[in-house]
C-alpha atoms as a PDB file:
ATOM      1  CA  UNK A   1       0.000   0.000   0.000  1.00  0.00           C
ATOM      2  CA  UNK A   2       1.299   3.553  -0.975  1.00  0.00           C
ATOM      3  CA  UNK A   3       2.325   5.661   1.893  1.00  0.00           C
ATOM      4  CA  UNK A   4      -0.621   8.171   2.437  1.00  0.00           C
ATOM      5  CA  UNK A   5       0.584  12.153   0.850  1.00  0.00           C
ATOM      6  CA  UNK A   6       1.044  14.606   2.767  1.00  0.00           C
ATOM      7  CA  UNK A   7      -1.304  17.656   0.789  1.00  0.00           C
ATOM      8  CA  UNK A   8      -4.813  16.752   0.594  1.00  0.00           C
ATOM      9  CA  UNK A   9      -6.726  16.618  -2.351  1.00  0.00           C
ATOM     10  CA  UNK A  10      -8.289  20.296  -0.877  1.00  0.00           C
ATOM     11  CA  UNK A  11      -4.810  21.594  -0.837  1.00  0.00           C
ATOM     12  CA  UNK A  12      -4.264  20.324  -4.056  1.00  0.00           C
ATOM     13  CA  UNK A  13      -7.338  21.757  -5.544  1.00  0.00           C
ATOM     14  CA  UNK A  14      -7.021  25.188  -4.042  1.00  0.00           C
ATOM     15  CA  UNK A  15      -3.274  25.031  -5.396  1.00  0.00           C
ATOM     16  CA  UNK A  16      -5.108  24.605  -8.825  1.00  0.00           C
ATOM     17  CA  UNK A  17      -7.453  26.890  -8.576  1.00  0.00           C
ATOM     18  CA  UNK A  18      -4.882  30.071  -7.642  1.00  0.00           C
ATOM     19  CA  UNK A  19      -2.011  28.379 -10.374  1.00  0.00           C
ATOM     20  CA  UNK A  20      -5.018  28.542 -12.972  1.00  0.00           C
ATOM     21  CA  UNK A  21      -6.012  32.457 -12.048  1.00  0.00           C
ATOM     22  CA  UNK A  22      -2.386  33.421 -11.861  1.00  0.00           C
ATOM     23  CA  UNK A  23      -1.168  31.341 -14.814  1.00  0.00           C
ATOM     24  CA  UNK A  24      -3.639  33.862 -16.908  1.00  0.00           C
ATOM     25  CA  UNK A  25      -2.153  36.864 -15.035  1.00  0.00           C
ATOM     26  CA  UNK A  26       0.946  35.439 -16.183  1.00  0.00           C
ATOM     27  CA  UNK A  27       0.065  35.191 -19.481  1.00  0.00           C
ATOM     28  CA  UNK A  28      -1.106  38.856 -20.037  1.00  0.00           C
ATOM     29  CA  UNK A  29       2.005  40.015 -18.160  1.00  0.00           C
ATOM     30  CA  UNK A  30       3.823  37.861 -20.917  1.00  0.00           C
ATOM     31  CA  UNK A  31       1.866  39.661 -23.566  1.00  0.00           C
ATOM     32  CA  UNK A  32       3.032  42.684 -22.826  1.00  0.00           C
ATOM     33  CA  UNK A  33       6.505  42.104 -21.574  1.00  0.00           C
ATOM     34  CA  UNK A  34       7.599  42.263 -24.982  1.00  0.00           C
ATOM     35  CA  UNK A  35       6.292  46.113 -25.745  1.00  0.00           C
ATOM     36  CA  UNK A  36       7.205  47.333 -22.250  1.00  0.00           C
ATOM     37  CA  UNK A  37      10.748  46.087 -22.619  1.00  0.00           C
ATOM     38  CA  UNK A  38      10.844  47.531 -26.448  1.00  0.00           C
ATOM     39  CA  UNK A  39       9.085  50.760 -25.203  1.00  0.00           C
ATOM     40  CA  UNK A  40       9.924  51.333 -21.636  1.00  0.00           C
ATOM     41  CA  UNK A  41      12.829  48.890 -21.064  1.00  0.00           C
ATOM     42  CA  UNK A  42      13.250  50.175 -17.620  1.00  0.00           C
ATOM     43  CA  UNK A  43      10.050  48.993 -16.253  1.00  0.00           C
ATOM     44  CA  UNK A  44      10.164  45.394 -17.162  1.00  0.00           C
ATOM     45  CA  UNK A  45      10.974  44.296 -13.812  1.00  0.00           C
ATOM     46  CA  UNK A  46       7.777  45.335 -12.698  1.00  0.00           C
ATOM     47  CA  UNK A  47       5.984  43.328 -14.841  1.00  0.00           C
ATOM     48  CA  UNK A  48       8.189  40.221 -14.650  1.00  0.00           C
ATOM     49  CA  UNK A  49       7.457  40.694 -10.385  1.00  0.00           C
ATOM     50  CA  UNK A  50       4.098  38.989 -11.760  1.00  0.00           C
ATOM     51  CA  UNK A  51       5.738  35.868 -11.273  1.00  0.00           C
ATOM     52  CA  UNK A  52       5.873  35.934  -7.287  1.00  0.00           C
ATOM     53  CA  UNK A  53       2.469  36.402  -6.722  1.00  0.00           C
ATOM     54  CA  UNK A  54       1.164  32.297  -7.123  1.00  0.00           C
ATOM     55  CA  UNK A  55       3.814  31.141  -4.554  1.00  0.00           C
ATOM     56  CA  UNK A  56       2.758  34.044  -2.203  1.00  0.00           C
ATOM     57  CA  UNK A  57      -0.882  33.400  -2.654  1.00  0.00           C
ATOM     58  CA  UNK A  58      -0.157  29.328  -1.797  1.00  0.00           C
ATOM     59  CA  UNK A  59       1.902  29.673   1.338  1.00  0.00           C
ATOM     60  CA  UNK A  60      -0.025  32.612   3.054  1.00  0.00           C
ATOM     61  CA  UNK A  61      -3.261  30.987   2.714  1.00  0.00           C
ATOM     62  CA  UNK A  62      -2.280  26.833   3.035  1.00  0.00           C
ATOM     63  CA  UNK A  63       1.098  27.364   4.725  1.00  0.00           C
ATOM     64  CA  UNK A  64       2.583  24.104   3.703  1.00  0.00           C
ATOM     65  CA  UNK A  65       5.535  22.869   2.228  1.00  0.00           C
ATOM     66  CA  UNK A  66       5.543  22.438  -1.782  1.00  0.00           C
ATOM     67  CA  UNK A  67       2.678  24.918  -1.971  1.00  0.00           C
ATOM     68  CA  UNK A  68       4.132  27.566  -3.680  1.00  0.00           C
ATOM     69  CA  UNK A  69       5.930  25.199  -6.329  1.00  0.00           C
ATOM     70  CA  UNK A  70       2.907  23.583  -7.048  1.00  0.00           C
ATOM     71  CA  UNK A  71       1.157  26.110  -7.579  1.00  0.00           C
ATOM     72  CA  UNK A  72       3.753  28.077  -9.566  1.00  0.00           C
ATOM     73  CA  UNK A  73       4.486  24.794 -11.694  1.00  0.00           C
ATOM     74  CA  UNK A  74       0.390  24.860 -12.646  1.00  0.00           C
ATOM     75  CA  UNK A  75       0.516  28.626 -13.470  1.00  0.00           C
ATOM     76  CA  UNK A  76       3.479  28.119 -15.704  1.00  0.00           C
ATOM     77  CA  UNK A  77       1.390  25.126 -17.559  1.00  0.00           C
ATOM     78  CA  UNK A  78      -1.295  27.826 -17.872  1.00  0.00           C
ATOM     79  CA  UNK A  79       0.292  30.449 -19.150  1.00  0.00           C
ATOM     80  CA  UNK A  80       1.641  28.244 -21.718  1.00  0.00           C
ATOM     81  CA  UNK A  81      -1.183  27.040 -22.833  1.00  0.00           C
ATOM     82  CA  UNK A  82      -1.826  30.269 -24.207  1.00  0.00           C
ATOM     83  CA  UNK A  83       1.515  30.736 -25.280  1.00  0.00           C
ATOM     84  CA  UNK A  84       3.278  27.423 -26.414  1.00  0.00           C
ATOM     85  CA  UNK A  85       5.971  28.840 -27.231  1.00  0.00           C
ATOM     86  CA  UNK A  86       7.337  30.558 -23.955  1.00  0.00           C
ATOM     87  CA  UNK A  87       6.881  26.709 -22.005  1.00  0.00           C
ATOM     88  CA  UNK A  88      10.318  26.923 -21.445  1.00  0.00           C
ATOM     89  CA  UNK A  89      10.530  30.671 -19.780  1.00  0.00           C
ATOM     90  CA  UNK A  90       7.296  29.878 -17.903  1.00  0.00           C
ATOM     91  CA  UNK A  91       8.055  26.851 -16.500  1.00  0.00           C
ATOM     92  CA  UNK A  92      12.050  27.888 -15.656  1.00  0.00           C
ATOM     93  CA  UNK A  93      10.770  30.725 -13.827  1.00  0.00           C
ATOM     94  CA  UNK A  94       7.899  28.271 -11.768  1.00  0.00           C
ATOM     95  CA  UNK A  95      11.346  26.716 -11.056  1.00  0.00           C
ATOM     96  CA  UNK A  96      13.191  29.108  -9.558  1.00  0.00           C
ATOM     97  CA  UNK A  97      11.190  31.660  -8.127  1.00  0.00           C
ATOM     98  CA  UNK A  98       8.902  28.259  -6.805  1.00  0.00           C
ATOM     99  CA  UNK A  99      11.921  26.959  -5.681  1.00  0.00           C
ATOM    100  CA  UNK A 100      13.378  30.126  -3.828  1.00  0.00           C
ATOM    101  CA  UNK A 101       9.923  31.103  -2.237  1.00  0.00           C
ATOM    102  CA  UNK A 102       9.762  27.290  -0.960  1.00  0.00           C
ATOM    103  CA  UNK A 103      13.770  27.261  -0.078  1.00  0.00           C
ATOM    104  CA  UNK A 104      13.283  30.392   2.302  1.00  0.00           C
ATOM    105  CA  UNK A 105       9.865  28.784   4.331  1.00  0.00           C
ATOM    106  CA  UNK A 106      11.664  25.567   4.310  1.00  0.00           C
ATOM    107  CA  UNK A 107      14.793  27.309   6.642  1.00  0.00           C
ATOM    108  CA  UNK A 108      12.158  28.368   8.845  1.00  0.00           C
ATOM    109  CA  UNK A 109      10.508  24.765   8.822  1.00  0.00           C
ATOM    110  CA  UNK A 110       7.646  25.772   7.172  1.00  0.00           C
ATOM    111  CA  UNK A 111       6.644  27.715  11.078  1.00  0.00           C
ATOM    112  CA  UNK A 112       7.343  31.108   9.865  1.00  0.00           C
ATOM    113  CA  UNK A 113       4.392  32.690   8.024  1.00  0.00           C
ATOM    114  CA  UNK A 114       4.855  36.669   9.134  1.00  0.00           C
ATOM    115  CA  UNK A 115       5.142  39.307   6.279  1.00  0.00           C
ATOM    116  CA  UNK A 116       8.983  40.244   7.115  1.00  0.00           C
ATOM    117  CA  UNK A 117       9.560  36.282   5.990  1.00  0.00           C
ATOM    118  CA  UNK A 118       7.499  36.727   2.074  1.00  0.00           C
ATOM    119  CA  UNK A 119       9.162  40.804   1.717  1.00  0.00           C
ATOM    120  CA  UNK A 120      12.533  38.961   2.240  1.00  0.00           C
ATOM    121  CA  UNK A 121      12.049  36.427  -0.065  1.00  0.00           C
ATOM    122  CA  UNK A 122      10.386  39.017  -2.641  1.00  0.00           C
ATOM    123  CA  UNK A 123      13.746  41.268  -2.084  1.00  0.00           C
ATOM    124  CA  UNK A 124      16.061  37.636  -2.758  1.00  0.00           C
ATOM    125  CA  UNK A 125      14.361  36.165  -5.819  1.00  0.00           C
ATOM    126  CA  UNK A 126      14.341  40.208  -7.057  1.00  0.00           C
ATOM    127  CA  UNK A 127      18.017  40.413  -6.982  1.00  0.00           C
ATOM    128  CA  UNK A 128      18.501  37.042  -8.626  1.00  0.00           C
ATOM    129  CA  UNK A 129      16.263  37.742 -11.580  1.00  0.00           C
ATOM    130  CA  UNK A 130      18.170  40.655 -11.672  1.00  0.00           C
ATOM    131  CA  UNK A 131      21.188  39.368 -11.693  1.00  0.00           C
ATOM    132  CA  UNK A 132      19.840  37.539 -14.675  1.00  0.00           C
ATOM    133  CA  UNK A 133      18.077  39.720 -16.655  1.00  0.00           C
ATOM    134  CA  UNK A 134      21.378  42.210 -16.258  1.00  0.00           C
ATOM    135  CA  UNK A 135      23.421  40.620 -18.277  1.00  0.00           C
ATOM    136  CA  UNK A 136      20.580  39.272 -21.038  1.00  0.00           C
ATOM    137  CA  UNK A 137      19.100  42.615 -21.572  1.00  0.00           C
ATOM    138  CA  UNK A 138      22.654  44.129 -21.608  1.00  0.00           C
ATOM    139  CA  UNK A 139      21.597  46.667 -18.903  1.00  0.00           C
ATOM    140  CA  UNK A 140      25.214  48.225 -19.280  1.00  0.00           C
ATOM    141  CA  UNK A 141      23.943  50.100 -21.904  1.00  0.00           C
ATOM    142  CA  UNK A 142      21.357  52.496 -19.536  1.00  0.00           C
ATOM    143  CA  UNK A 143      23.544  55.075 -18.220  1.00  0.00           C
ATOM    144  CA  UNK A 144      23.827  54.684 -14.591  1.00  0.00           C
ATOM    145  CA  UNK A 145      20.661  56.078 -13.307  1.00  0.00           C
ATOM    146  CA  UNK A 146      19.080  54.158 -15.320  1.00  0.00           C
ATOM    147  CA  UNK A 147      20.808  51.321 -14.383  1.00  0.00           C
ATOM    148  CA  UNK A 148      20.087  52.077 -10.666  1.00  0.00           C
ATOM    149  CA  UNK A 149      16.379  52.427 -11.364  1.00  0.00           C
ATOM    150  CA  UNK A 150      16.322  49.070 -13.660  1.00  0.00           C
ATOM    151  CA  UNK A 151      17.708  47.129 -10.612  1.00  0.00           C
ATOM    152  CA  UNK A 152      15.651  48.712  -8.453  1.00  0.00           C
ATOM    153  CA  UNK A 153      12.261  48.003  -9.813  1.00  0.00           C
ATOM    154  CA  UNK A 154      13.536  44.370 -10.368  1.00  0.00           C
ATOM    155  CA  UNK A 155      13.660  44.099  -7.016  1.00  0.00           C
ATOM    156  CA  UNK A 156      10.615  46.670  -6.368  1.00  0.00           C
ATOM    157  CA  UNK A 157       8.338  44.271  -8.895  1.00  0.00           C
ATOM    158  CA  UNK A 158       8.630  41.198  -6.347  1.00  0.00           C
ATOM    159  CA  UNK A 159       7.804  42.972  -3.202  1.00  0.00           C
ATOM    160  CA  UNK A 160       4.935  45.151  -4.651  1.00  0.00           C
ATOM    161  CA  UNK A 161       3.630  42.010  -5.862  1.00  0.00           C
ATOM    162  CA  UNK A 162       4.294  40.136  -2.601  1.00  0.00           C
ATOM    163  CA  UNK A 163       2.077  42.546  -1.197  1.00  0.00           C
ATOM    164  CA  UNK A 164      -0.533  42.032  -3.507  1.00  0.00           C
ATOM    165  CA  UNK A 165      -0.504  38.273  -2.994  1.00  0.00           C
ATOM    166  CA  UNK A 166      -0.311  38.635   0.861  1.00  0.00           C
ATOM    167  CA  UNK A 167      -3.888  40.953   0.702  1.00  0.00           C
ATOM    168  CA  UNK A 168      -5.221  38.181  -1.845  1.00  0.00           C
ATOM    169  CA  UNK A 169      -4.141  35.357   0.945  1.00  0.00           C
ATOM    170  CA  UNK A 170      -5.650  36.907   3.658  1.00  0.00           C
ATOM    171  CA  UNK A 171      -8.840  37.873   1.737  1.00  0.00           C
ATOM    172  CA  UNK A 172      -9.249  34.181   0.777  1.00  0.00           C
ATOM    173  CA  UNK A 173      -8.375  32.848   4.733  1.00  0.00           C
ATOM    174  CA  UNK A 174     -11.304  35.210   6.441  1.00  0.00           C
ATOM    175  CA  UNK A 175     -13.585  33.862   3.129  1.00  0.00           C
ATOM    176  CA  UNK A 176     -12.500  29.960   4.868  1.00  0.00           C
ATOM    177  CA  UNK A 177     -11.264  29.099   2.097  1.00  0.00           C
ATOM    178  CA  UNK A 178      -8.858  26.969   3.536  1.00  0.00           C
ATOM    179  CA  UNK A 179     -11.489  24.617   5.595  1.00  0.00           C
ATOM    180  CA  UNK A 180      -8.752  22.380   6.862  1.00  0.00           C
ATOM    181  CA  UNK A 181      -4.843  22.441   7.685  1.00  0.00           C
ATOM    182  CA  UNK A 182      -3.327  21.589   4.977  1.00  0.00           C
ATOM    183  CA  UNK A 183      -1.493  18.516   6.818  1.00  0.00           C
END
């Protein structure tokens, strides 16, 4: 007999349910990442902050390990469902940012749920993508303020985001959404 899983088929579901709404999110935000980075290059990080919200969502209303990848992992199959051909970008970034957002609960043991704990890990996965996007949109080419702004909102994206996921969490814990613990 197969040992019994951990995440109930309720977690599961409500880990559908905000992957699905966010994985269309994601999908618009893709749809216009390409003009705002052609038009307004400098605000692309707040766009591409999108990304955090399906993690935050997961872990501030469940509060369970694997939530946030989960859930990230079914927004990225979304999102590509309307765009097949971004699967790979969509599904890398369910990967890391999934995997960051669950990396920094798990060093707490999945017992530290306060907002310092998501605005940290909004700040971290904002200075990796960064890191990243630095050096593929050749951000050396902004003169410096504009490189200090381009960084900035990079890391600005995530943690307005994070907020917005945080007030969608809460919303959907005083609605009981989450009827049981998620163990």
């Amino acid at each position: 007999m197969a040992a019994a899983s951990r995440l109930s088929t309720s977690v599961l579901l409500t880990c559908a349910a905000i992957g699905v709404a966010a994985g269309v999110l994601q999908a618009g935000a893709g749809a216009i990442s390409a003009p705002v980075s052609a038009a307004v290059p400098i605000l692309y990080g707040l766009v591409l902050g999108v990304h955090v919200l399906p993690g935050v969502i997961a872990q501030e209303l469940l509060r369970a390990p694997w939530v946030a990848l989960i859930t990230h992992l079914i927004a990225a199959l979304v999102a590509s469902a309307v765009v097949p051909v971004w699967i790979g970008r969509y599904v890398g970034t369910a990967l890391l940012i999934g995997g960051l957002q669950e990396l920094i609960a798990a060093a707490s043991r999945y017992r530290r749920w306060e907002p310092w704990r998501f605005f940290l890990s909004a700040v971290i996965i904002g200075v990796v993508i960064a890191a990243a996007i630095w050096f593929a949109a050749d951000a050396a080419r902004f003169p410096l303020w504009a490189q200090i702004v381009y960084v900035a909102l990079f890391v600005i994206g995530p943690v307005l985001w994070t907020a917005v996921g945080l007030a969608i969490g809460r919303a959907l814990r005083r609605a009981g959404v989450p009827r049981r613990r998620a163990h």
